[in-house]
Protein backbone atom coordinates (compact mmCIF):
# COMPACT_ATOMS: atom_id res chain seq x y z
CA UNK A 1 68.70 -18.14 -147.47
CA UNK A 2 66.04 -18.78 -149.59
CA UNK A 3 64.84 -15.68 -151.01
CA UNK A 4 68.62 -15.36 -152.14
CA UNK A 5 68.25 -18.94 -153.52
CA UNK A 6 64.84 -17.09 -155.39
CA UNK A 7 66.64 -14.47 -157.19
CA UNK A 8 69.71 -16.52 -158.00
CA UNK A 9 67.14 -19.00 -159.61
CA UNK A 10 65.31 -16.24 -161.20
CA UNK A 11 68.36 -14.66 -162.22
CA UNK A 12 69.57 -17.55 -164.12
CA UNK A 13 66.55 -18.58 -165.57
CA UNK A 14 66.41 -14.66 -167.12
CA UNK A 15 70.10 -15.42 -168.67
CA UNK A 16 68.90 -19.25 -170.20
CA UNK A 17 65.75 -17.54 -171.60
CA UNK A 18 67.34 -13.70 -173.15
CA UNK A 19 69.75 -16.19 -174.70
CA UNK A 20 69.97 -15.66 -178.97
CA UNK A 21 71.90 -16.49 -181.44
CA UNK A 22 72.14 -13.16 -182.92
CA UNK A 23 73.57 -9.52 -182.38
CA UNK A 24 70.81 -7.02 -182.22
CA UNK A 25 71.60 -3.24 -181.75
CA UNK A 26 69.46 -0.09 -182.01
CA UNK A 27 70.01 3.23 -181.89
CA UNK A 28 66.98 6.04 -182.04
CA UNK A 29 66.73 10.14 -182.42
CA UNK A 30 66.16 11.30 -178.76
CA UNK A 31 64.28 14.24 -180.12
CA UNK A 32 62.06 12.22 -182.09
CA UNK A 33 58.23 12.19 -180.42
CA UNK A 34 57.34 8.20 -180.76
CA UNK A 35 53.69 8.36 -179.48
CA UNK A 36 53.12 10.95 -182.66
CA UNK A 37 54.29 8.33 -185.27
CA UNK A 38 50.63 6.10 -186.21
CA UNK A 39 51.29 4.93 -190.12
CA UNK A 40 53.40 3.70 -191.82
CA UNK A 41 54.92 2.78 -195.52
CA UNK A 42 57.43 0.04 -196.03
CA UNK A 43 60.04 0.67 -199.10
CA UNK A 44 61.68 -2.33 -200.44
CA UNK A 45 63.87 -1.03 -203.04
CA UNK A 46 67.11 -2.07 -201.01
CA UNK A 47 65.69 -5.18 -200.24
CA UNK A 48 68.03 -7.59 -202.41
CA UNK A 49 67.02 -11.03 -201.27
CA UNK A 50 65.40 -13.79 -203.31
CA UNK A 51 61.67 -13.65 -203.04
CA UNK A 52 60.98 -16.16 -200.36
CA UNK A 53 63.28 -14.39 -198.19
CA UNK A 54 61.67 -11.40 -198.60
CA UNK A 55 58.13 -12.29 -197.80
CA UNK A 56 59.48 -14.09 -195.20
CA UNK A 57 61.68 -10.53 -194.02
CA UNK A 58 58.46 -8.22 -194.90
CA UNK A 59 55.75 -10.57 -193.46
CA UNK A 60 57.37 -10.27 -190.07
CA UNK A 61 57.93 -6.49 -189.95
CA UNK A 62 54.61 -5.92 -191.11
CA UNK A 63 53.32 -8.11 -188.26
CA UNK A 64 55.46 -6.60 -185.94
CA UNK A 65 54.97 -2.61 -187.05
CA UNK A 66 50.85 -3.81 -186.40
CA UNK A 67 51.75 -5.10 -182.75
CA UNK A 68 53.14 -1.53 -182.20
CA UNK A 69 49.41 -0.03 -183.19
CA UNK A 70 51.36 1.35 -186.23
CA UNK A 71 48.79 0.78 -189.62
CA UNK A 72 50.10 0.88 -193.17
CA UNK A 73 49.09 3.95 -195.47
CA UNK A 74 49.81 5.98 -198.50
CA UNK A 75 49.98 9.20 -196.74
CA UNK A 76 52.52 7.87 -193.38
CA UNK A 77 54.29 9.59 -190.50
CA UNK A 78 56.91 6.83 -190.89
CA UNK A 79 58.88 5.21 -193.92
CA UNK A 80 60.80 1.98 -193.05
CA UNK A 81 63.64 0.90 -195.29
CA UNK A 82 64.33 -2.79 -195.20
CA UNK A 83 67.84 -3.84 -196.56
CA UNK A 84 69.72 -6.98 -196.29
CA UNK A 85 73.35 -7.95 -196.58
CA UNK A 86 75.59 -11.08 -196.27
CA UNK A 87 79.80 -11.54 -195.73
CA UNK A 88 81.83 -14.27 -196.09
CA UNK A 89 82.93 -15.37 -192.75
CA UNK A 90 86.28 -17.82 -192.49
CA UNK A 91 86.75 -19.57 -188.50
CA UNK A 92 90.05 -20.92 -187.89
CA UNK A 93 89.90 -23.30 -184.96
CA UNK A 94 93.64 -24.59 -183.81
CA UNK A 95 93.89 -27.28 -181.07
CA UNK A 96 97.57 -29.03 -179.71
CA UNK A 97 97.39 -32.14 -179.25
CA UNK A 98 100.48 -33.95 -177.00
CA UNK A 99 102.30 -31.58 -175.67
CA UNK A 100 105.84 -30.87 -174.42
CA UNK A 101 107.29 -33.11 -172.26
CA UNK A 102 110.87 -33.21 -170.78
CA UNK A 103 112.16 -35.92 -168.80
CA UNK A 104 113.71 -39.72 -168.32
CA UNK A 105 111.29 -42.12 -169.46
CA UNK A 106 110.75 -44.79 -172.21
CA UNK A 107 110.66 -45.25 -175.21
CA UNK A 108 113.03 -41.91 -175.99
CA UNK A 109 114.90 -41.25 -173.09
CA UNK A 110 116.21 -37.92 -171.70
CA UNK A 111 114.80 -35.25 -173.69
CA UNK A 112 111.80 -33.03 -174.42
CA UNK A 113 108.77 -33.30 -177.50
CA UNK A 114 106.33 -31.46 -179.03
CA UNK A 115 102.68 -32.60 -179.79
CA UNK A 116 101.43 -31.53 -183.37
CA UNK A 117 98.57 -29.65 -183.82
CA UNK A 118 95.06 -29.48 -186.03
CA UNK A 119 93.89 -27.10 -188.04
CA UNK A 120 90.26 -26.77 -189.11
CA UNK A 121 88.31 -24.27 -190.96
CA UNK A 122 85.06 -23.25 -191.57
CA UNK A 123 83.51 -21.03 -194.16
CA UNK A 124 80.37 -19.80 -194.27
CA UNK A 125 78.24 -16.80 -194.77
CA UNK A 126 76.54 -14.97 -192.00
CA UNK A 127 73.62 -12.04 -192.94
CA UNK A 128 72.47 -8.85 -191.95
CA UNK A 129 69.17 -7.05 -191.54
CA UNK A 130 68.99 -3.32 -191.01
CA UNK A 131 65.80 -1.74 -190.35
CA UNK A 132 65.53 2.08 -190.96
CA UNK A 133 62.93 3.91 -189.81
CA UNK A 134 62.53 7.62 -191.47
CA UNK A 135 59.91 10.44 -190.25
CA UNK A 136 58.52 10.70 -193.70
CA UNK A 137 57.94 14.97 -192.83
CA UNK A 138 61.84 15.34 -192.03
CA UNK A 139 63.05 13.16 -193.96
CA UNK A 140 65.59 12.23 -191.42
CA UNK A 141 66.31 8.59 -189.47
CA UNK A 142 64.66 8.66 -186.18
CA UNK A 143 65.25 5.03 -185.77
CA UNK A 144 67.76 1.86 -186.73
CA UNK A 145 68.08 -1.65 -185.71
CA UNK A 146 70.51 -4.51 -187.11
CA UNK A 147 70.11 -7.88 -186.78
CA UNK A 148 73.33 -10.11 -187.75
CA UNK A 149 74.30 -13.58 -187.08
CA UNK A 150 72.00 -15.29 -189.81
CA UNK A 151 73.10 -18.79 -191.54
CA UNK A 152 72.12 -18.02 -194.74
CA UNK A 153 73.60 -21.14 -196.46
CA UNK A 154 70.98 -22.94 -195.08
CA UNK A 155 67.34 -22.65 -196.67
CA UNK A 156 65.91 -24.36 -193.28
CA UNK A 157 67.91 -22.27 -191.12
CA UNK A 158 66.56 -19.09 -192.44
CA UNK A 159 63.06 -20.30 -192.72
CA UNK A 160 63.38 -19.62 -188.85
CA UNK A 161 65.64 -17.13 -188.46
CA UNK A 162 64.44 -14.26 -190.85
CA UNK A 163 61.40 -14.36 -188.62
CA UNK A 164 62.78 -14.43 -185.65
CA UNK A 165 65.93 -11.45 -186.09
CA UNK A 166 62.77 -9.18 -187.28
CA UNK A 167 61.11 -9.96 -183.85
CA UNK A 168 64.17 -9.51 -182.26
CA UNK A 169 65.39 -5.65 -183.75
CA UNK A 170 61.72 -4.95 -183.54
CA UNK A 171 61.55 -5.69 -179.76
CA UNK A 172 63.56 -2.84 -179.65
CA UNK A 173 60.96 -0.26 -181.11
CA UNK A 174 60.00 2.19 -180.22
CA UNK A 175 62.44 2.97 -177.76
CA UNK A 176 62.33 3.19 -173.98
CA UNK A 177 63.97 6.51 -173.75
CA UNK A 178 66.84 6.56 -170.70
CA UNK A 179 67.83 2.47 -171.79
């Protein structure tokens, strides 16, 4: 009874602590040799963010690209392509109040009602990061991840989230082929 009560623990503790905010996806070439790849050049030209959010975008990936034993050069196995992009988003939340109710009782009688309901709505804009990774010899994308779910109405907000959706897409690199 209590190694189940162990893994059920563990199990949940897992879920509470893989829990984010965002929606990261990758997706890789499967003929692509990973272990080959050792430099790297970051391109910025689709990088349209304000200059704070870059650094803030670029600071990371470099930082993360280095954890991966990858080094920047001018003559790299690997190009990365940064971009960034936001959308309006509109949520429409609806709630009933009362109800419908049918029956003898006071203060209307026989009969039947219906409750009225609220409407509220939220607008906002939620961002995007998309990492590209190109074998500069080919040419060709061996590897993309996407980060979304970023509040970037908020200056605060994205003071500690551009950070931490770089970690988060770059957690995925390279890939563990067969996941």
């Amino acid at each position: 009874m209590k190694k189940y009560f162990f893994i059920l623990l563990a199990a949940v503790s897992l879920g509470v602590t893989s829990c984010s905010p965002f929606q990261v996806k990758s997706d890789y070439s499967a003929t692509a040799n990973f272990a080959n790849y050792k430099t790297y050049l970051l391109r910025t030209d689709d990088l349209k963010l304000n200059d704070l959010d870059k650094d803030r975008v670029l600071n990371e990936l470099s930082k993360q690209l280095q954890s991966k034993a990858l080094t920047s050069g001018q003559n790299p196995d690997l190009i990365v392509n940064v971009k960034a992009s936001h959308k309006k988003v509109q949520d429409i939340t609806t709630s009933m109040g009362g109800g419908m109710g049918w029956g003898w009782g006071r203060p209307w009688g026989w009969g039947g009602g219906f409750g009225m309901g609220n409407t509220w709505t939220n607008n906002y804009n939620s961002g995007t990061i998309v990492i590209d990774i190109v074998d500069a010899k080919t040419q060709k994308l061996v590897w993309q991840g996407i980060g979304s779910g970023l509040s970037v109405d908020s200056p605060k907000s994205k003071q500690k989230q551009i950070p931490q959706v770089v970690a988060e897409i770059m957690a995925n690199y390279p890939p563990q082929k067969g996941k």
